[in-house]
PDB file of N, CA and C in Angstrom:
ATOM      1  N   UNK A   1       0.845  -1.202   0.000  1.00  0.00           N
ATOM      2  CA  UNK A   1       0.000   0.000   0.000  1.00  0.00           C
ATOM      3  C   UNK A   1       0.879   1.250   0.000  1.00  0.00           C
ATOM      4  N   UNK A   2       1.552   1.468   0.897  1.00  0.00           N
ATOM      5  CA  UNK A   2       2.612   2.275   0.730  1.00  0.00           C
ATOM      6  C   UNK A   2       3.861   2.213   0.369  1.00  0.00           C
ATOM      7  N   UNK A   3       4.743   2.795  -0.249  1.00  0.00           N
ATOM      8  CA  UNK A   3       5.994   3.176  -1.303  1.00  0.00           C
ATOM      9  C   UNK A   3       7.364   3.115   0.157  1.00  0.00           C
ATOM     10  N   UNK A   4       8.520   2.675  -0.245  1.00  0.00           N
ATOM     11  CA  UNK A   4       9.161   3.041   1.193  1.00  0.00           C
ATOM     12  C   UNK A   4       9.343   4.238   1.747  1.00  0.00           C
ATOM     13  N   UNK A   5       9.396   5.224   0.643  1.00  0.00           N
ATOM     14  CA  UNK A   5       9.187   6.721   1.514  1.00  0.00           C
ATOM     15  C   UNK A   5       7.814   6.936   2.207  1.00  0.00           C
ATOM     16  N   UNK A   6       7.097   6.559   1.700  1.00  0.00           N
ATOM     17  CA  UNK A   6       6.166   6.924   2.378  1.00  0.00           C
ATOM     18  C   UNK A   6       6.096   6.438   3.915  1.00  0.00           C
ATOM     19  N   UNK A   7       6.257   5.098   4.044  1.00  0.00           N
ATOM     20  CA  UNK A   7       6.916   4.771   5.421  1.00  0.00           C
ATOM     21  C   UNK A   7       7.362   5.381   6.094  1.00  0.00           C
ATOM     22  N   UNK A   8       8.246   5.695   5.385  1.00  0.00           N
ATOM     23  CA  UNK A   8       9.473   6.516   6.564  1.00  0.00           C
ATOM     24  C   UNK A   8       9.183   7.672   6.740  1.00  0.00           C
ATOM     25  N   UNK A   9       8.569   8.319   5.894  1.00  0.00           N
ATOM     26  CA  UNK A   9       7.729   9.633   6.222  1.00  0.00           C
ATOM     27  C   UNK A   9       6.821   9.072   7.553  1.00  0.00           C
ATOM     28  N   UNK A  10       6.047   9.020   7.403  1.00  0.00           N
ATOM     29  CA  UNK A  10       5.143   8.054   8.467  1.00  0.00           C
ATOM     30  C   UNK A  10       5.760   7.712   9.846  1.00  0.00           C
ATOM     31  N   UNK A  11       6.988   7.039   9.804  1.00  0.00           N
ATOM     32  CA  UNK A  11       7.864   6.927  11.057  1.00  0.00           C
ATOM     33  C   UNK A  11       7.937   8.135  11.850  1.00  0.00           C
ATOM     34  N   UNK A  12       8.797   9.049  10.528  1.00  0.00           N
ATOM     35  CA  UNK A  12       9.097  10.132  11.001  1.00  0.00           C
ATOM     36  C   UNK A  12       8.156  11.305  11.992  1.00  0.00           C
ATOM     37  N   UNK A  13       7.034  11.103  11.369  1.00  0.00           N
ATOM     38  CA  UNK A  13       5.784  11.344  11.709  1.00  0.00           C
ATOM     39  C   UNK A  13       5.337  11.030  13.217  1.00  0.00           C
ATOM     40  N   UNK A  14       5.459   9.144  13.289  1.00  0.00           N
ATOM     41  CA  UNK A  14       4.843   8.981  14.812  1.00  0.00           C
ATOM     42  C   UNK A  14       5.965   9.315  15.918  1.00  0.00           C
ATOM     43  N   UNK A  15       7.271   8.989  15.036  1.00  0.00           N
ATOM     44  CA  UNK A  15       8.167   9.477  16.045  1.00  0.00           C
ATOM     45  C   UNK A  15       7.973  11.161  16.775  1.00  0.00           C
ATOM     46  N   UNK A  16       7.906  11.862  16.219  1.00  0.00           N
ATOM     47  CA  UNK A  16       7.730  13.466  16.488  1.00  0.00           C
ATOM     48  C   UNK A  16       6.467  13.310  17.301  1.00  0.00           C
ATOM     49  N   UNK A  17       5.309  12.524  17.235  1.00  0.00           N
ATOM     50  CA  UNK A  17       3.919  12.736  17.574  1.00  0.00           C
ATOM     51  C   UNK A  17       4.120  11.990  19.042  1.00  0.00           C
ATOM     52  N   UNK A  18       4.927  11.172  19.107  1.00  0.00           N
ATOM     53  CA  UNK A  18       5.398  10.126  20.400  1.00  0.00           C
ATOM     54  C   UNK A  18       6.260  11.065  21.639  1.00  0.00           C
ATOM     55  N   UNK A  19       6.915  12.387  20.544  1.00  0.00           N
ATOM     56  CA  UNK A  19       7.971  12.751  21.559  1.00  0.00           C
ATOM     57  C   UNK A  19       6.841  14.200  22.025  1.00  0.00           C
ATOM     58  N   UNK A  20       6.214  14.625  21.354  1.00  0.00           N
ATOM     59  CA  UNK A  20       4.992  15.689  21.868  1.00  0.00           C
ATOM     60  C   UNK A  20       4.240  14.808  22.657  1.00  0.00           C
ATOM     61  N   UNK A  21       3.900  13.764  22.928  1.00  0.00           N
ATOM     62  CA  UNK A  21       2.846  13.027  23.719  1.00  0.00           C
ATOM     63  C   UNK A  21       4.016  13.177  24.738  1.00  0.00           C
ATOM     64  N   UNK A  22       5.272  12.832  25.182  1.00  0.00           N
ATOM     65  CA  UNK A  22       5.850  12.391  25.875  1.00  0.00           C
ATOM     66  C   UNK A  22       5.825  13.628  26.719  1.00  0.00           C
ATOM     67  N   UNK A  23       5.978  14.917  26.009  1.00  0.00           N
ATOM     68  CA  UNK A  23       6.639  16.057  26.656  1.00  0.00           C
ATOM     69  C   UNK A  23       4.881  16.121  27.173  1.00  0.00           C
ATOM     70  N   UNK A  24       4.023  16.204  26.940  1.00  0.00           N
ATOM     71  CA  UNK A  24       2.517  16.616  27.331  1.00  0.00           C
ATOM     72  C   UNK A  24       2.130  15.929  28.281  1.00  0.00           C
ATOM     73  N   UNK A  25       2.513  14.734  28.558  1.00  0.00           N
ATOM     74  CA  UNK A  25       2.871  13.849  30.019  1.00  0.00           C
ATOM     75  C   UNK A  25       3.305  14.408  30.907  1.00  0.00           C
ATOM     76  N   UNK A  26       4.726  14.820  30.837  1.00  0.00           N
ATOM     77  CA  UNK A  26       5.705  15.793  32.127  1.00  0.00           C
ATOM     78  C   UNK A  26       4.960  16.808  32.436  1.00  0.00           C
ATOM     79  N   UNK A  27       4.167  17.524  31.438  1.00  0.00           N
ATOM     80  CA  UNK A  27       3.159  18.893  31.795  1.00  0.00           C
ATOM     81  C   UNK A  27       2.506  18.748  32.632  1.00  0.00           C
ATOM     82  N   UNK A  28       1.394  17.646  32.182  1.00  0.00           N
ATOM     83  CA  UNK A  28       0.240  17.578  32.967  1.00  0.00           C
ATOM     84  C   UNK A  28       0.425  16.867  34.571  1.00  0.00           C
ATOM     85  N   UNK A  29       1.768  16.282  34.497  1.00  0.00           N
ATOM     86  CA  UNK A  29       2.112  15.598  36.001  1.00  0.00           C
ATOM     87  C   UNK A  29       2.549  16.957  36.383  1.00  0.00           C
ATOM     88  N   UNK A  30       3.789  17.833  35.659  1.00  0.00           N
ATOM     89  CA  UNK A  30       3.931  19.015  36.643  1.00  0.00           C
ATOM     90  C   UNK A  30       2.831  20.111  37.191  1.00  0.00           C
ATOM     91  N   UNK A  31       2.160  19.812  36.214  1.00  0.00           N
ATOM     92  CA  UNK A  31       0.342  20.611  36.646  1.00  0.00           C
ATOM     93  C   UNK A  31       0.162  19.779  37.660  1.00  0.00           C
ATOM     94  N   UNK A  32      -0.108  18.677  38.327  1.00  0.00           N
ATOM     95  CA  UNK A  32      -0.860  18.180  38.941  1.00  0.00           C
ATOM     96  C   UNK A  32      -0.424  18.151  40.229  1.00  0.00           C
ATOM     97  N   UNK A  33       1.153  18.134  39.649  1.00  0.00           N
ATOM     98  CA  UNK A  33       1.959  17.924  41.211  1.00  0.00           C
ATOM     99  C   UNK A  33       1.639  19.490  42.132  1.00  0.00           C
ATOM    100  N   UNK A  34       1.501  21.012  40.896  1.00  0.00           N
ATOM    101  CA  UNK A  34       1.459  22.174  41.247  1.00  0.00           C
ATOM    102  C   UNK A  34       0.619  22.293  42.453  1.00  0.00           C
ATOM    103  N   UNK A  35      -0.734  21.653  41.907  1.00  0.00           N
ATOM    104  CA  UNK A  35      -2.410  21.395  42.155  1.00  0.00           C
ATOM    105  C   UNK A  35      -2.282  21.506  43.576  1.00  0.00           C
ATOM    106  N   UNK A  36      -0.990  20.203  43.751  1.00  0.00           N
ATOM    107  CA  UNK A  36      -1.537  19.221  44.590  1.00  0.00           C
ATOM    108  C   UNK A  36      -0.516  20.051  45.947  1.00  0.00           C
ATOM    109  N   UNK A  37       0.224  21.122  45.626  1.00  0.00           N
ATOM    110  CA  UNK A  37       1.343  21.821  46.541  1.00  0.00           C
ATOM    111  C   UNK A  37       0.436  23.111  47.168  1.00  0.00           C
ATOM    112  N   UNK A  38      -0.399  23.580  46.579  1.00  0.00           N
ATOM    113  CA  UNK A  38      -1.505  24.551  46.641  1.00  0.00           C
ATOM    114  C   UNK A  38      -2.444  24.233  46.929  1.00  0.00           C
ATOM    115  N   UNK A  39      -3.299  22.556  46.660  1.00  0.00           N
ATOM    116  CA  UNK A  39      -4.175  22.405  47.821  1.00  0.00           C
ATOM    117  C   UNK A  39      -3.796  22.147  49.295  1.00  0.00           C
TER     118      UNK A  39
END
């Protein structure tokens, strides 16, 4: 179905989308931990 670039486009893709999920993780724990210093 797909061409090998296209793949690797695609990789390239979830990789970047994996490392924004990753960093949006640390956020929302440092939000929570904030939350949780202020309640």
């Amino acid at each position: 179905m797909f061409q090998g670039a296209d793949t690797e486009a695609l990789r390239r893709t979830a990789g970047r989308m994996g490392q924004e999920a990753m960093r949006l993780d640390e956020l929302v724990a440092s939000l929570l931990a904030t939350i949780d210093a202020v309640a």
